[in-house]
PDB file of N, CA and C in Angstrom:
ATOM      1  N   UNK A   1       7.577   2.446   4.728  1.00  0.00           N
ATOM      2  CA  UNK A   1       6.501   1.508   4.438  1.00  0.00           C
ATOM      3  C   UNK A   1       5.240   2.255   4.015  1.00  0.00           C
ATOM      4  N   UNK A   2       4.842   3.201   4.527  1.00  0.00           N
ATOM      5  CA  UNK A   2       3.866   4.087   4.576  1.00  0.00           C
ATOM      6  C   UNK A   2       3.839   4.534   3.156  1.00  0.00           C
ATOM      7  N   UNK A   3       4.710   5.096   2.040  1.00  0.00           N
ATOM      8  CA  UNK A   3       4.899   5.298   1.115  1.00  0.00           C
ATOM      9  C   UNK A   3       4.894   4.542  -0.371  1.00  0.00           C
ATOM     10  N   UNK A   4       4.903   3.181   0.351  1.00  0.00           N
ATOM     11  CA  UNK A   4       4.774   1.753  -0.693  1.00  0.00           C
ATOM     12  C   UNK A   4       3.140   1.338  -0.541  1.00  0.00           C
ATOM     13  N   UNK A   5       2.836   1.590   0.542  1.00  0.00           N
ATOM     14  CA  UNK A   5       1.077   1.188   0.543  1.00  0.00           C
ATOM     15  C   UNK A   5       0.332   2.718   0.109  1.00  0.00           C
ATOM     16  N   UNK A   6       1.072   3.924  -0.129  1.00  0.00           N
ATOM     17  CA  UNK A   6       0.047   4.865  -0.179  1.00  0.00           C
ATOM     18  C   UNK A   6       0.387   5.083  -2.007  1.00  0.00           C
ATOM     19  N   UNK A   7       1.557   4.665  -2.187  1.00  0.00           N
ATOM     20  CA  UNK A   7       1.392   4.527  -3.787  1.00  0.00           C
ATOM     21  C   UNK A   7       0.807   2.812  -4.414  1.00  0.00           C
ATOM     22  N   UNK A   8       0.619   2.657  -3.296  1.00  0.00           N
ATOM     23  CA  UNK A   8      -0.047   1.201  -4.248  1.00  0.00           C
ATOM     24  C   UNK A   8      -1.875   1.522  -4.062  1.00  0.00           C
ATOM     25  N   UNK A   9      -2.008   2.241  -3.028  1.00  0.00           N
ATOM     26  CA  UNK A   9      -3.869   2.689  -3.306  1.00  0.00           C
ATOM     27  C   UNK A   9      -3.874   3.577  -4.137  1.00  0.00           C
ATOM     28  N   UNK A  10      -2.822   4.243  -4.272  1.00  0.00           N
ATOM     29  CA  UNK A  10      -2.950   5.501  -5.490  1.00  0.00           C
ATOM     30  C   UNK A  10      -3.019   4.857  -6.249  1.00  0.00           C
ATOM     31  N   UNK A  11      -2.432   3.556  -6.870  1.00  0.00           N
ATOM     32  CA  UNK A  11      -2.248   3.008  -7.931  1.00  0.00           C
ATOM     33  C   UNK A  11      -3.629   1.889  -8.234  1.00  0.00           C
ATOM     34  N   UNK A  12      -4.653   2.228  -7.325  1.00  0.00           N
ATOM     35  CA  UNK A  12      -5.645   1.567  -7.793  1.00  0.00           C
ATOM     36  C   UNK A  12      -5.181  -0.132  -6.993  1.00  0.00           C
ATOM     37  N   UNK A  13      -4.011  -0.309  -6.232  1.00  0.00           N
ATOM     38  CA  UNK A  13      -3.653  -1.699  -5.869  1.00  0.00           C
ATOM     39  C   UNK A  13      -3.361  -2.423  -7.101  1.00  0.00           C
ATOM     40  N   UNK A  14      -2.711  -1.864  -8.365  1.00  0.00           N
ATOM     41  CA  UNK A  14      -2.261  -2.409  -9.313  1.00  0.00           C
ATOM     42  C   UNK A  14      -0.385  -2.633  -9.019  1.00  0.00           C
ATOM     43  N   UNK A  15      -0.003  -3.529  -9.066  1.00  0.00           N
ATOM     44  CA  UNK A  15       1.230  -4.184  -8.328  1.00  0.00           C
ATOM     45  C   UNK A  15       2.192  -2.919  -9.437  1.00  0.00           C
ATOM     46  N   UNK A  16       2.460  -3.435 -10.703  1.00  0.00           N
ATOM     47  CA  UNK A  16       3.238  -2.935 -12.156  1.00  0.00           C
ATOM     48  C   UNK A  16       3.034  -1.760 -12.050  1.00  0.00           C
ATOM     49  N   UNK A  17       1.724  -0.498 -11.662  1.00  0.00           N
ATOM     50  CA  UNK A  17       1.908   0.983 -12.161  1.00  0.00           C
ATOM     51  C   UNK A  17       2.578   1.265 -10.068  1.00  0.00           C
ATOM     52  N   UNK A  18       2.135   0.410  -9.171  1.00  0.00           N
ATOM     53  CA  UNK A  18       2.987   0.812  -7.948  1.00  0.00           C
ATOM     54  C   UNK A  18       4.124   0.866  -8.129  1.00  0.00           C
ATOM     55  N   UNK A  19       4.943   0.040  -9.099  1.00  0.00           N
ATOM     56  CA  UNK A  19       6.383  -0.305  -8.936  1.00  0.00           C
ATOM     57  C   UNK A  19       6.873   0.703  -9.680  1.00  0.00           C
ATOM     58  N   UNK A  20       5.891   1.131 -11.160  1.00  0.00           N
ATOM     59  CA  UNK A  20       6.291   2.141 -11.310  1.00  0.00           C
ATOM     60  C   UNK A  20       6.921   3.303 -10.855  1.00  0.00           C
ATOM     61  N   UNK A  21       5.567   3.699 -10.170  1.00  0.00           N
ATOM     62  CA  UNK A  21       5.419   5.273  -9.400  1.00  0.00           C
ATOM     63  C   UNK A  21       7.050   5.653  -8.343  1.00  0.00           C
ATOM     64  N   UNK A  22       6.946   4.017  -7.984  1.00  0.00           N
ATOM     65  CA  UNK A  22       8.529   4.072  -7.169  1.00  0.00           C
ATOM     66  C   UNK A  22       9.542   3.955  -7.344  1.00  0.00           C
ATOM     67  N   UNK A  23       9.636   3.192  -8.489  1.00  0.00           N
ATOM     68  CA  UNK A  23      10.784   3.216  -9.242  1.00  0.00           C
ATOM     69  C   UNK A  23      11.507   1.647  -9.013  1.00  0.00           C
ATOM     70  N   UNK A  24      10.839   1.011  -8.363  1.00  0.00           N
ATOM     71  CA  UNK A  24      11.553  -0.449  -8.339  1.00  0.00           C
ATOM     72  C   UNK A  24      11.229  -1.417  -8.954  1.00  0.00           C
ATOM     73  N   UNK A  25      11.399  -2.681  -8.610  1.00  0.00           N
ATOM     74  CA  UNK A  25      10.931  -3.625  -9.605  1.00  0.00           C
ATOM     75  C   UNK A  25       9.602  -4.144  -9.371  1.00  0.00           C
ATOM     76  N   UNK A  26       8.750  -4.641  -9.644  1.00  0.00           N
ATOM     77  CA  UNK A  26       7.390  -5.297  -9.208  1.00  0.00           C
ATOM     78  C   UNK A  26       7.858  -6.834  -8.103  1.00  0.00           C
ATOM     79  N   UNK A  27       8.495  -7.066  -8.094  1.00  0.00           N
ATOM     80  CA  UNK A  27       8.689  -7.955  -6.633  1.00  0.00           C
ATOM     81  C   UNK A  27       9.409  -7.477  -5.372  1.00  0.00           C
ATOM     82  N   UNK A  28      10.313  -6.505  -5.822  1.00  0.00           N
ATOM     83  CA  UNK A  28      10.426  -5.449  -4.741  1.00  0.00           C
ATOM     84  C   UNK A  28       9.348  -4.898  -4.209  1.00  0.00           C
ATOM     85  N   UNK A  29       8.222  -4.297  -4.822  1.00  0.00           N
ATOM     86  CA  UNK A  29       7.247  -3.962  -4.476  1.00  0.00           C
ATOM     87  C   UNK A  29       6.407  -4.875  -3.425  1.00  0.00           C
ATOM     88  N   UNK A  30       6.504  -5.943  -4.071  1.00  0.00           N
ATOM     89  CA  UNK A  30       5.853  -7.168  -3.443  1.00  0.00           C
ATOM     90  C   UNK A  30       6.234  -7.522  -2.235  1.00  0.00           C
ATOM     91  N   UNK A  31       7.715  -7.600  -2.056  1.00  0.00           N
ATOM     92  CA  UNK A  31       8.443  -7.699  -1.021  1.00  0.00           C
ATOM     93  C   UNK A  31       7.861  -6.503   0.343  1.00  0.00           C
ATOM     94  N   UNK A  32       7.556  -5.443  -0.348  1.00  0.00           N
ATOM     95  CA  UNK A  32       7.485  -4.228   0.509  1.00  0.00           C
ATOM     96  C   UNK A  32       6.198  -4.395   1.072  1.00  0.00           C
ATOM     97  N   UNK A  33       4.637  -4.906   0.003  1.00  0.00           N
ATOM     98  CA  UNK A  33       3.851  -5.098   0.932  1.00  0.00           C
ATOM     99  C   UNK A  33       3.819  -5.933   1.638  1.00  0.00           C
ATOM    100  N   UNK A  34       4.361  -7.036   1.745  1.00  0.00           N
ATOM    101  CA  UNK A  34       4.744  -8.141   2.163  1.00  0.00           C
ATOM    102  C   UNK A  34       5.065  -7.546   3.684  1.00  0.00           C
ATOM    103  N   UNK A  35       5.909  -6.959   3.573  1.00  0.00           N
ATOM    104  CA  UNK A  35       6.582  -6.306   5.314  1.00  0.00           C
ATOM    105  C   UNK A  35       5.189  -5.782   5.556  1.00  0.00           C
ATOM    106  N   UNK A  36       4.584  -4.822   4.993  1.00  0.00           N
ATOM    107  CA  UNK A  36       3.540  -4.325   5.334  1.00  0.00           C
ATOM    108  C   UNK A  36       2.635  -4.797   6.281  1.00  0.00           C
ATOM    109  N   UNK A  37       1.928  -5.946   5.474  1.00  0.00           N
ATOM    110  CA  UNK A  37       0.995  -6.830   5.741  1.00  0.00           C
ATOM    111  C   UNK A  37       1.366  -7.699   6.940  1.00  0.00           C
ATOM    112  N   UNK A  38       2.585  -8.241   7.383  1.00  0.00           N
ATOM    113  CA  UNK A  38       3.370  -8.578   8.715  1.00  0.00           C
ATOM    114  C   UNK A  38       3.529  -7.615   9.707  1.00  0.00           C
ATOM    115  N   UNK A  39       3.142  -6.357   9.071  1.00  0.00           N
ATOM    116  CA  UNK A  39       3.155  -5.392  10.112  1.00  0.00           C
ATOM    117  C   UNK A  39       2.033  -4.685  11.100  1.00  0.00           C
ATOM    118  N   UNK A  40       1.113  -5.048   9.560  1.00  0.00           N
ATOM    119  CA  UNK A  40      -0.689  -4.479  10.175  1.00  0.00           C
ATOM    120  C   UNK A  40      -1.049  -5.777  10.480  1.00  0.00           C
ATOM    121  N   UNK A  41      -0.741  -7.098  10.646  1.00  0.00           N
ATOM    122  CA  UNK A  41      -1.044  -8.285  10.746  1.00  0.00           C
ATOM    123  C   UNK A  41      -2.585  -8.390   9.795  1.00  0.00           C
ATOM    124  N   UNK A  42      -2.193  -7.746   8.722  1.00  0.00           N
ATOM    125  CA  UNK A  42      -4.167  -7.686   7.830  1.00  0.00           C
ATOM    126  C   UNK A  42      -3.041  -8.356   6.484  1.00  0.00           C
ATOM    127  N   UNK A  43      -4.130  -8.937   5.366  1.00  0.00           N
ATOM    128  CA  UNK A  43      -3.839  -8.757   4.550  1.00  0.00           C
ATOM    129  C   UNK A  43      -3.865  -7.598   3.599  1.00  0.00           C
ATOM    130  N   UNK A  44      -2.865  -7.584   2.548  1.00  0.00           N
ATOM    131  CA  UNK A  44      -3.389  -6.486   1.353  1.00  0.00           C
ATOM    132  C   UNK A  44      -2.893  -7.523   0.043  1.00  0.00           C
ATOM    133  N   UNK A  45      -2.495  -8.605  -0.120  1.00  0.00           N
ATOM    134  CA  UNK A  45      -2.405  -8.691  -1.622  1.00  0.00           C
ATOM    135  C   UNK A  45      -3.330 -10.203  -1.820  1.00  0.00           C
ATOM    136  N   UNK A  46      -4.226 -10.226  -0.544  1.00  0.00           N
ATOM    137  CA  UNK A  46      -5.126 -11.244  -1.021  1.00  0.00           C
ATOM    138  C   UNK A  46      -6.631 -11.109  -0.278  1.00  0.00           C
ATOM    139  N   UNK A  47      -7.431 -11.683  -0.838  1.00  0.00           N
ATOM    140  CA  UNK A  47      -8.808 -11.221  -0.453  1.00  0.00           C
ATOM    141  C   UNK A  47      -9.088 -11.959   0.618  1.00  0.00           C
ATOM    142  N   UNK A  48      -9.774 -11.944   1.708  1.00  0.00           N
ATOM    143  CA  UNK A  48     -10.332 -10.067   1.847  1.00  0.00           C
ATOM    144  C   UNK A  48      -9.249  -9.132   2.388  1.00  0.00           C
ATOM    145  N   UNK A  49      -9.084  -8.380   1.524  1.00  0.00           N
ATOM    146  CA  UNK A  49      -7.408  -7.195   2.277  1.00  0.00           C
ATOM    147  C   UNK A  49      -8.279  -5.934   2.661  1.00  0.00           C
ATOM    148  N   UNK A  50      -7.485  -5.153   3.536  1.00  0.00           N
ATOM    149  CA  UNK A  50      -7.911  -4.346   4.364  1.00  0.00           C
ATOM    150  C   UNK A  50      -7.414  -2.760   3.272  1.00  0.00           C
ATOM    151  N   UNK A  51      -7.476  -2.968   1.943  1.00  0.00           N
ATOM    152  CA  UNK A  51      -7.440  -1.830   1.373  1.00  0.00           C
ATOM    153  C   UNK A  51      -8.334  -0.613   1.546  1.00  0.00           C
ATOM    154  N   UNK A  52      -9.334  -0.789   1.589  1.00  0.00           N
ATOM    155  CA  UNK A  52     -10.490   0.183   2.103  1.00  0.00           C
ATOM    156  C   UNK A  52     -10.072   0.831   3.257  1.00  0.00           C
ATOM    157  N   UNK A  53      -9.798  -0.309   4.443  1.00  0.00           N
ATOM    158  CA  UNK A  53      -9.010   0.427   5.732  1.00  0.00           C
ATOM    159  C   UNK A  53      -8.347   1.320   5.399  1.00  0.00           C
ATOM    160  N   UNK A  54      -6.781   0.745   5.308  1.00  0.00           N
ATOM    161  CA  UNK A  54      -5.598   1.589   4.781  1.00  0.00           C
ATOM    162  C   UNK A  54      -6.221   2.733   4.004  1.00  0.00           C
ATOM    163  N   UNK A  55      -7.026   2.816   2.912  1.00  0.00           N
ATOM    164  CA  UNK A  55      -7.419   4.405   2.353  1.00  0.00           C
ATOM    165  C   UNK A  55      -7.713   5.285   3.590  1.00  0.00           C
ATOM    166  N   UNK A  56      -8.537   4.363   4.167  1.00  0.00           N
ATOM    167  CA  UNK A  56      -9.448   6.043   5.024  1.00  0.00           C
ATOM    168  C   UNK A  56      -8.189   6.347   6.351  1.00  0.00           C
ATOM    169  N   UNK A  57      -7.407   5.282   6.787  1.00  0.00           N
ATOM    170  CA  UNK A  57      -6.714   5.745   7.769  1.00  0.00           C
ATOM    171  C   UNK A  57      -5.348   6.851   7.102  1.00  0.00           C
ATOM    172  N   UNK A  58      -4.876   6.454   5.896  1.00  0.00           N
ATOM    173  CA  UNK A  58      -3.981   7.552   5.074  1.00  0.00           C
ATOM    174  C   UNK A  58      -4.939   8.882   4.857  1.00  0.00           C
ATOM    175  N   UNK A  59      -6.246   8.605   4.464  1.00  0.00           N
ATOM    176  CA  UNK A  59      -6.866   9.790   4.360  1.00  0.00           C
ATOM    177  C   UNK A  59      -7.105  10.622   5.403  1.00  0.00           C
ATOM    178  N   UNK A  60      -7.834  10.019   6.773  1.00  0.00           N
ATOM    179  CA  UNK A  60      -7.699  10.908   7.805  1.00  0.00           C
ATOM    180  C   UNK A  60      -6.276  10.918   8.230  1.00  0.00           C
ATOM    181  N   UNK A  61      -4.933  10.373   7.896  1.00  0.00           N
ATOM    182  CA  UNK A  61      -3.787  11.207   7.965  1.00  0.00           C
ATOM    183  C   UNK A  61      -3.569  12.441   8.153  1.00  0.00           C
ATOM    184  N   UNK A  62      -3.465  12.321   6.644  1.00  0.00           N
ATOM    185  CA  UNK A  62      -3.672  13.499   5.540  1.00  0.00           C
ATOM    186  C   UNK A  62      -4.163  14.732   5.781  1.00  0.00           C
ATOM    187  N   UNK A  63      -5.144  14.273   6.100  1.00  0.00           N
ATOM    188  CA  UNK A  63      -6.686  15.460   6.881  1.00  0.00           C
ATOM    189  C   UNK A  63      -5.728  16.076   8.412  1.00  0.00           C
ATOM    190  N   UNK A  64      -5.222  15.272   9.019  1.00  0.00           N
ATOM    191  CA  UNK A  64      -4.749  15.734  10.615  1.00  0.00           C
ATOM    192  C   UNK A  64      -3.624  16.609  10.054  1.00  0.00           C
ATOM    193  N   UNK A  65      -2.779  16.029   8.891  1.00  0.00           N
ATOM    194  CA  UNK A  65      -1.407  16.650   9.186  1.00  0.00           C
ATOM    195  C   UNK A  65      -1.485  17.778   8.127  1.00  0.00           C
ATOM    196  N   UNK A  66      -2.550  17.999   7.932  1.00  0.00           N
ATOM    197  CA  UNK A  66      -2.819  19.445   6.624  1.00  0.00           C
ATOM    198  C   UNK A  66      -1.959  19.541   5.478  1.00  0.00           C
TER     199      UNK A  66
END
């Protein structure tokens, strides 16, 4: 899951260049944030979504795991 929301902020939260980057279809994608968003109980594919969140918590990830 972690990998479908960190290429969809890479992707600017553009649905079509996420599905890209992963290689599936754009409702697969959809499907995936979909679990996501049931998972952080936040939204991400409607306003107000917690995209800003999700950046800085992948970023201080990132930062912990060097």
């Amino acid at each position: 899951m972690i990998d479908t929301v960190r290429a969809w902020l890479d992707a600017d939260t553009h649905l079509v260049t996420t599905s890209t980057a992963l290689g599936i279809s754009p409702s697969a994608t959809r499907k995936r944030l979909v679990r996501a968003e049931q998972a952080l109980g936040r939204s991400l594919l409607h306003a107000p979504n917690a995209r800003h969140e999700l950046w800085l918590a992948i970023r201080a990830l990132d930062l912990a795991t060097g």
